[in-house]
Protein backbone atom coordinates (compact mmCIF):
# COMPACT_ATOMS: atom_id res chain seq x y z
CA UNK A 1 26.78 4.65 16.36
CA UNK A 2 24.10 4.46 19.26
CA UNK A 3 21.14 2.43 18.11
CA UNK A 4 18.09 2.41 19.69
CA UNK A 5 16.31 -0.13 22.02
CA UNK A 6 14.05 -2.97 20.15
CA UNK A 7 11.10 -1.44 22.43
CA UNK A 8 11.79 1.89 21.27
CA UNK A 9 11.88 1.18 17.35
CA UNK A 10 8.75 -1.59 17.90
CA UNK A 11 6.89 1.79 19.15
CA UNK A 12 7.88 4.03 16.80
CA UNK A 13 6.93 1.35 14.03
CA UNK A 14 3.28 0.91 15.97
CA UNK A 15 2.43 3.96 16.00
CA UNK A 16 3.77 5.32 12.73
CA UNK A 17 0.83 2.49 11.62
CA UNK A 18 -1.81 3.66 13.90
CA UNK A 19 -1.85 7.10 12.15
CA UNK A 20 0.11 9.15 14.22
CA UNK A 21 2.14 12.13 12.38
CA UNK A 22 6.08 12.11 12.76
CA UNK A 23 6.55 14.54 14.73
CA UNK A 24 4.05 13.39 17.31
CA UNK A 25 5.54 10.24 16.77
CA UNK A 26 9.10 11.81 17.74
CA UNK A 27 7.85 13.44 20.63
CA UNK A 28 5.91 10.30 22.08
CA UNK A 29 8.95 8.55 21.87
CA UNK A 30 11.47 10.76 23.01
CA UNK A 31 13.23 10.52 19.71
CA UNK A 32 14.40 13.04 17.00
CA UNK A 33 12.41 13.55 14.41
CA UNK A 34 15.58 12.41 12.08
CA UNK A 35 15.80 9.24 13.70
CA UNK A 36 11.77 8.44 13.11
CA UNK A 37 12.78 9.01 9.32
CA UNK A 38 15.72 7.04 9.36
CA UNK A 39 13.63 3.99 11.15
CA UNK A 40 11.44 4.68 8.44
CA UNK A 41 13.36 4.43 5.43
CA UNK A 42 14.96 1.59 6.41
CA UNK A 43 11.74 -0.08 7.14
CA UNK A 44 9.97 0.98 4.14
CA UNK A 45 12.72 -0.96 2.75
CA UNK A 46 12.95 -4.24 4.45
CA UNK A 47 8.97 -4.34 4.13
CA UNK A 48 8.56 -4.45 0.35
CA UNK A 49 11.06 -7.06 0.09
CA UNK A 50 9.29 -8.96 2.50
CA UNK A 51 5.94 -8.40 0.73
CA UNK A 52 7.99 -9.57 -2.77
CA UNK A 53 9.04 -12.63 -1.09
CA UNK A 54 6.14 -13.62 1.28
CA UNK A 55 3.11 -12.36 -0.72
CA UNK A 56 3.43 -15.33 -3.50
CA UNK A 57 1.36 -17.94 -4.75
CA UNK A 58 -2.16 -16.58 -3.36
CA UNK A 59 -5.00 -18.98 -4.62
CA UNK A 60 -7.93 -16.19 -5.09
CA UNK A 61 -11.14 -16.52 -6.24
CA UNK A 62 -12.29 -12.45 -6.41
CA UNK A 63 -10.16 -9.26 -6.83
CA UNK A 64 -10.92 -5.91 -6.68
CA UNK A 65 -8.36 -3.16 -7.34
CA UNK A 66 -9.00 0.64 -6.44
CA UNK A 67 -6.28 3.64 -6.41
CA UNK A 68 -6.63 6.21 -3.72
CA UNK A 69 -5.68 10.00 -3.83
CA UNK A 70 -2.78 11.65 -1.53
CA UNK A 71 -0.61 14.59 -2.56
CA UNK A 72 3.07 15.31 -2.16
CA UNK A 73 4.07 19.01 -0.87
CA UNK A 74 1.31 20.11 -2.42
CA UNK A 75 -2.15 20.05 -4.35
CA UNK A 76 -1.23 19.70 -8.16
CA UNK A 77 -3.71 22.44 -8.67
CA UNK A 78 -0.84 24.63 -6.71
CA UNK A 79 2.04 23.16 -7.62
CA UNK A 80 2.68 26.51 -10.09
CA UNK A 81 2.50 29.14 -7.39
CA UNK A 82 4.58 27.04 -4.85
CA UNK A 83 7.58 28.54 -3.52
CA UNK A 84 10.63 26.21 -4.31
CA UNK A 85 8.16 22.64 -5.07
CA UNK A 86 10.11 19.97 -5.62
CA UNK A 87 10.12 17.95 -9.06
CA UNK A 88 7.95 15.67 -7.80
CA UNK A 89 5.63 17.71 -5.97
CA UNK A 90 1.83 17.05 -6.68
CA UNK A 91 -1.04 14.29 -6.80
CA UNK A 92 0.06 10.72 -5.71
CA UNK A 93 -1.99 7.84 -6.55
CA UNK A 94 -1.61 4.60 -4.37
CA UNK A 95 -3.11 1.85 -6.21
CA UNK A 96 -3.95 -1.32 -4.70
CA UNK A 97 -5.45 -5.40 -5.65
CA UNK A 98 -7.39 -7.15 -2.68
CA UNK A 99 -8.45 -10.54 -2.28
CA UNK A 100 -12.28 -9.77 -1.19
CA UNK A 101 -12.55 -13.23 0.70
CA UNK A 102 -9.34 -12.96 2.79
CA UNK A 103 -8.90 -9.25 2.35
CA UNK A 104 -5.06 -9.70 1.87
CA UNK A 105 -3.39 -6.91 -0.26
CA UNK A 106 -2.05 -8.81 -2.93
CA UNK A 107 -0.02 -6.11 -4.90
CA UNK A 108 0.05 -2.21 -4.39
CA UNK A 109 1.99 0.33 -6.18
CA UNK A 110 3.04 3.91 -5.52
CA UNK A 111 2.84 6.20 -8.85
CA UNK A 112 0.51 8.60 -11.01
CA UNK A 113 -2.66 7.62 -12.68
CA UNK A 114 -1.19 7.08 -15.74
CA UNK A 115 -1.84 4.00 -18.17
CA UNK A 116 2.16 2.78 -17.02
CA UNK A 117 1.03 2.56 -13.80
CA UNK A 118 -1.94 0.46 -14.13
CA UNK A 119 0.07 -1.81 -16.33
CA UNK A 120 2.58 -2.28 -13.98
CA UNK A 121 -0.06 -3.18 -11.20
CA UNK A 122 -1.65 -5.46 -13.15
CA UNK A 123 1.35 -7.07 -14.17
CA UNK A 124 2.51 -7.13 -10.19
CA UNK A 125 -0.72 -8.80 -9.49
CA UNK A 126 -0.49 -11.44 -12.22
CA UNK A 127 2.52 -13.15 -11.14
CA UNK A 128 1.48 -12.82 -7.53
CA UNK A 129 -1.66 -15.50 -8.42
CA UNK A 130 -1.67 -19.24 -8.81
CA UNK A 131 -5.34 -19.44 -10.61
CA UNK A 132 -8.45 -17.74 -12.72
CA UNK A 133 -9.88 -14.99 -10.86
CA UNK A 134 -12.61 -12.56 -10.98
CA UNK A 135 -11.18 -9.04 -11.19
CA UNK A 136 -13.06 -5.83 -10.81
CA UNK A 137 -12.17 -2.42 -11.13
CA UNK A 138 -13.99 1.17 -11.11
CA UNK A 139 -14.41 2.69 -14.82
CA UNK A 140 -10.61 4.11 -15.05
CA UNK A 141 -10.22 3.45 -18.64
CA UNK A 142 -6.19 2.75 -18.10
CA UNK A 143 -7.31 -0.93 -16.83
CA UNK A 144 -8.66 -1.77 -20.00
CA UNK A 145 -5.11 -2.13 -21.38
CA UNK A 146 -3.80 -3.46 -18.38
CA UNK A 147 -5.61 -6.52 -17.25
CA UNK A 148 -5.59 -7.48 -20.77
CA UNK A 149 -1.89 -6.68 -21.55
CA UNK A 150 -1.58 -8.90 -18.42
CA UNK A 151 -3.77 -11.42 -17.79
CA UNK A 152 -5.48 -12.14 -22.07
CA UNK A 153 -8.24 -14.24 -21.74
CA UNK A 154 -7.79 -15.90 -19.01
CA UNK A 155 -9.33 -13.72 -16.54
CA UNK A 156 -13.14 -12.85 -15.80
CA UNK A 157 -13.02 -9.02 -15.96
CA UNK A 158 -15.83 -6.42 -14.68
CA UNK A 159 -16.23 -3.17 -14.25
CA UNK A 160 -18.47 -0.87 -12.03
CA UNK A 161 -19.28 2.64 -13.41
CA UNK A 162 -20.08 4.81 -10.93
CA UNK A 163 -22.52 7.84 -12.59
CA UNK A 164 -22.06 11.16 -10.11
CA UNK A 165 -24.37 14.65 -10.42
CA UNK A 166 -23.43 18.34 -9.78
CA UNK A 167 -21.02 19.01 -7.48
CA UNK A 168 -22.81 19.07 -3.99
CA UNK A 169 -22.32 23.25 -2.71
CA UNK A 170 -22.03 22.73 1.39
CA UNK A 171 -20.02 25.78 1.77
CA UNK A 172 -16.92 23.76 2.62
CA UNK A 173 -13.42 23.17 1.85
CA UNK A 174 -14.73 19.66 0.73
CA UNK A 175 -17.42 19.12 -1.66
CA UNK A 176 -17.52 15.76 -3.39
CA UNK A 177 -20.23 14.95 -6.23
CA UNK A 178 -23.10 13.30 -5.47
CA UNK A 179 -22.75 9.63 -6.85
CA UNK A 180 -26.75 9.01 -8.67
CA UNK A 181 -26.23 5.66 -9.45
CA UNK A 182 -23.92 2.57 -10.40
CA UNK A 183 -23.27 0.70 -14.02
CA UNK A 184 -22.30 -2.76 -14.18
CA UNK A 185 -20.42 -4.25 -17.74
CA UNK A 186 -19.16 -7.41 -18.42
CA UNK A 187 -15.47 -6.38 -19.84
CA UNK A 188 -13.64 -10.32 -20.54
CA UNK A 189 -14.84 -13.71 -19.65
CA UNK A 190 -17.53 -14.51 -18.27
CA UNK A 191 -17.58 -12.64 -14.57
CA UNK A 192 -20.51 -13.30 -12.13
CA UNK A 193 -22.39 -9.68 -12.20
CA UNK A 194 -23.43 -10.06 -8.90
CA UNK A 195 -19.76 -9.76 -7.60
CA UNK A 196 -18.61 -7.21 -9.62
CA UNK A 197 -17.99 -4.86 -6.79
CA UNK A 198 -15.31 -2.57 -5.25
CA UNK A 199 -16.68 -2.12 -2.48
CA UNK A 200 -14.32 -4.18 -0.38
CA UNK A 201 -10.96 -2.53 -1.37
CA UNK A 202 -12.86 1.25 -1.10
CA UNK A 203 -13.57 0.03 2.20
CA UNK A 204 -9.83 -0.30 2.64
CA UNK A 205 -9.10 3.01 1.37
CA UNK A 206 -10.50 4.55 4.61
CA UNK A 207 -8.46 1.57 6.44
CA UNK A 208 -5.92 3.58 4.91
CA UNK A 209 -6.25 6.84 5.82
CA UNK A 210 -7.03 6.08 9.37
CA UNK A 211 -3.71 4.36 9.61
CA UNK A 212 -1.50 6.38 7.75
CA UNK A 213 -1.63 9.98 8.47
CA UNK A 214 -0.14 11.62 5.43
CA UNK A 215 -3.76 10.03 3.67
CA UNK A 216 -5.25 12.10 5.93
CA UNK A 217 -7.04 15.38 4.11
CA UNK A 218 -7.01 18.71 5.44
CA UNK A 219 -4.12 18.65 7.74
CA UNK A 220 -0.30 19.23 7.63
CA UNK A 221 0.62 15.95 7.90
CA UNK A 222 1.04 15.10 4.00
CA UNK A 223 4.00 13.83 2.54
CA UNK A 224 6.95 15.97 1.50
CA UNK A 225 8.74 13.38 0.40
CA UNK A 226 7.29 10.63 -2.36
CA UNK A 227 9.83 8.31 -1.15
CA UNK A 228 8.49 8.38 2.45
CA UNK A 229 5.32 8.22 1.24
CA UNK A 230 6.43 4.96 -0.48
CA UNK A 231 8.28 3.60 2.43
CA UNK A 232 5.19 3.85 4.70
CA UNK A 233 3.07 2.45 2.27
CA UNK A 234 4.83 -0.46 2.27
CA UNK A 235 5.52 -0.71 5.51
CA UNK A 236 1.38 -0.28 6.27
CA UNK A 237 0.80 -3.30 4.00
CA UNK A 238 3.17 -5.51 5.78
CA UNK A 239 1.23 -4.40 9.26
CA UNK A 240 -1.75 -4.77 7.30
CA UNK A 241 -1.27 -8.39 5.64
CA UNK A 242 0.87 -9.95 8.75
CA UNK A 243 0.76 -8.03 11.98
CA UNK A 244 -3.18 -6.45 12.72
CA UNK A 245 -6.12 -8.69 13.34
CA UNK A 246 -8.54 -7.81 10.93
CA UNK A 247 -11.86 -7.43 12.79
CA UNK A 248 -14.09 -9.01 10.64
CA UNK A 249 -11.58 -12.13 10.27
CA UNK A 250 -10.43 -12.33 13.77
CA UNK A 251 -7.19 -13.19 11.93
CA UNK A 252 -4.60 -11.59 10.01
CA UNK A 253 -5.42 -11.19 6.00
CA UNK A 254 -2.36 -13.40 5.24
CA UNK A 255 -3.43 -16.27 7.32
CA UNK A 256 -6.98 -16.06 5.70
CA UNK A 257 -5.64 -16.36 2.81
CA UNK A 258 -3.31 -19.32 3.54
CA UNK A 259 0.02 -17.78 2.63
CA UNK A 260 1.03 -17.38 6.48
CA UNK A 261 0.60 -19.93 9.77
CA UNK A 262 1.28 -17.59 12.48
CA UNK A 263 0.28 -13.74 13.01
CA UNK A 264 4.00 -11.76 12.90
CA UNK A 265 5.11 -9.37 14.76
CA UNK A 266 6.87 -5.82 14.37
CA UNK A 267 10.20 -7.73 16.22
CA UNK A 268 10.33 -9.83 12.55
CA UNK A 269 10.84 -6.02 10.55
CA UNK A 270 13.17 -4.87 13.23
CA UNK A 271 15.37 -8.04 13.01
CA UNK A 272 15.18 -7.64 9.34
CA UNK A 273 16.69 -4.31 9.27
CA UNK A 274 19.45 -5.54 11.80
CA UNK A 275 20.24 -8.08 9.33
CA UNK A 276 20.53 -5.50 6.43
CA UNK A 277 22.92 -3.46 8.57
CA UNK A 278 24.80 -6.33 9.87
CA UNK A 279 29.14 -5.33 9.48
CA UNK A 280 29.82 -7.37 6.81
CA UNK A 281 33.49 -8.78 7.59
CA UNK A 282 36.68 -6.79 5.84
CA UNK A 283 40.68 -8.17 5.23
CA UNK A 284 41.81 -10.80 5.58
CA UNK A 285 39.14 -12.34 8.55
CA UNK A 286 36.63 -12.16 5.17
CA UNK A 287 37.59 -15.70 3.51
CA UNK A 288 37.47 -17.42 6.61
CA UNK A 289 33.88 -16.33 7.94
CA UNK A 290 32.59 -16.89 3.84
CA UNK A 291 34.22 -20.80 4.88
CA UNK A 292 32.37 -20.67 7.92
CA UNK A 293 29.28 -20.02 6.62
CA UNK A 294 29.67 -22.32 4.05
């Protein structure tokens, strides 16, 4: 099977995270649009086992978590009159945990907006930690169960209520409510008010949707496919944490935060995948490489 050059798939993988579709993608690089899917998969792959593996033992001081809106084949609102939707077709909720000093995504999670979900995220970001932290969230009420399912008491735990008016009428496809002011409560622990905030990981929401263009709203270049969706997730996060300077830090998030020396490149994913797809030995040659590598 032809494979392609380590130039070629480092391209594909750069521009896949600078918010490029993938079709445009496929026609930048020359490439089928099969073979940017493929590259995908398998790096959506490689990348959340790297994040399981590398993304340990953070030393925080303040989290904030957030989830963010996208949609698979279609709006749930039309998911009824859509010709041939898939099971899974609908509203897709990407939720993520930040570390406001270093701004390093500490745990994310593909899913619904459902009470499992934030339990799962919470309990993601739990084991991810080495100490106390300060935790904020927005006024979801599934976090409620969640941080305390996961963390008990020893967490200080805030939340920000955001209080929104009518609907604001522009005349557009896109109309969100105005937001009339902000409520601050004091949910476990003892959490200093003045940081109970989310405005660091809504900040990285648009991060998000600049770089991944199925976040994008009102085009075509959604997600068909949830697990595509998930496999570019994760494979944003590892560009995110590892690979782009953060322009505030002048760093990468991961070094900021001390879990990572050196900034990585897009050459450590594609050797990854390599590895995965290695030939593994057959017959009788199979004892004495196992030997060898002993």
């Amino acid at each position: 099977m032809r494979k392609l050059d380590l130039k070629t798939r480092i391209q594909i993988l750069n521009l896949l995270c600078e918010g490029m579709s993938m079709r445009a993608v496929a026609r930048i690089a020359d490439v089928s649009f099969n073979t940017v899917a493929k590259l995908l998969i398998d790096a959506g792959t490689v990348c959340a086992e790297m994040h399981d593996e590398m993304v340990q033992g953070v030393k925080a001081s303040r989290i904030q978590c957030d989830e963010i809106w996208a949609f698979n084949y279609c709006k749930q609102k039309t998911v009824k009159s859509a010709k041939a939707a898939p099971a899974d077709a609908g509203d897709i909720w990407t939720w993520t945990g930040i570390d406001a000093d270093s701004k390093l995504i500490v745990s994310y999670l593909v899913g619904d907006r459902s009470g499992e979900a934030a339990i799962e995220l919470m309990d993601d970001l739990r084991s991810r930690l080495t100490n106390r932290v300060q935790l904020s969230t927005d006024g979801h009420r599934a976090y409620l169960e969640a941080v305390e399912g996961a963390f008990g008491a020893d967490v200080d735990y805030g939340q920000i209520v955001k209080l929104y008016g009518p609907t604001i009428d522009k005349g557009g496809r896109y109309s969100p409510a105005e937001c009339t002011g902000i409520r601050k409560r004091s949910v476990e622990g003892r959490p200093d008010m003045a940081h109970v905030s989310t405005s660091y990981v809504e900040a990285h929401n648009k991060t998000m949707r600049m770089h991944m263009r199925r976040f994008t709203r009102l085009t075509n270049g959604h997600s068909k496919k949830v697990a595509n969706h998930a496999h570019m997730v994760a494979l944003y996060t590892m560009f995110y944490n590892f690979i782009r300077t953060h322009s505030k830090l002048r760093t990468t998030p991961a070094m900021a935060a001390g879990i990572a020396d050196t900034f990585l490149g897009f050459e450590a994913i594609v050797d990854r995948i390599d590895a995965a797809h290695a030939p593994k030995p057959r017959g009788p040659y199979k004892k004495r490489v196992t030997e060898i590598s002993k």
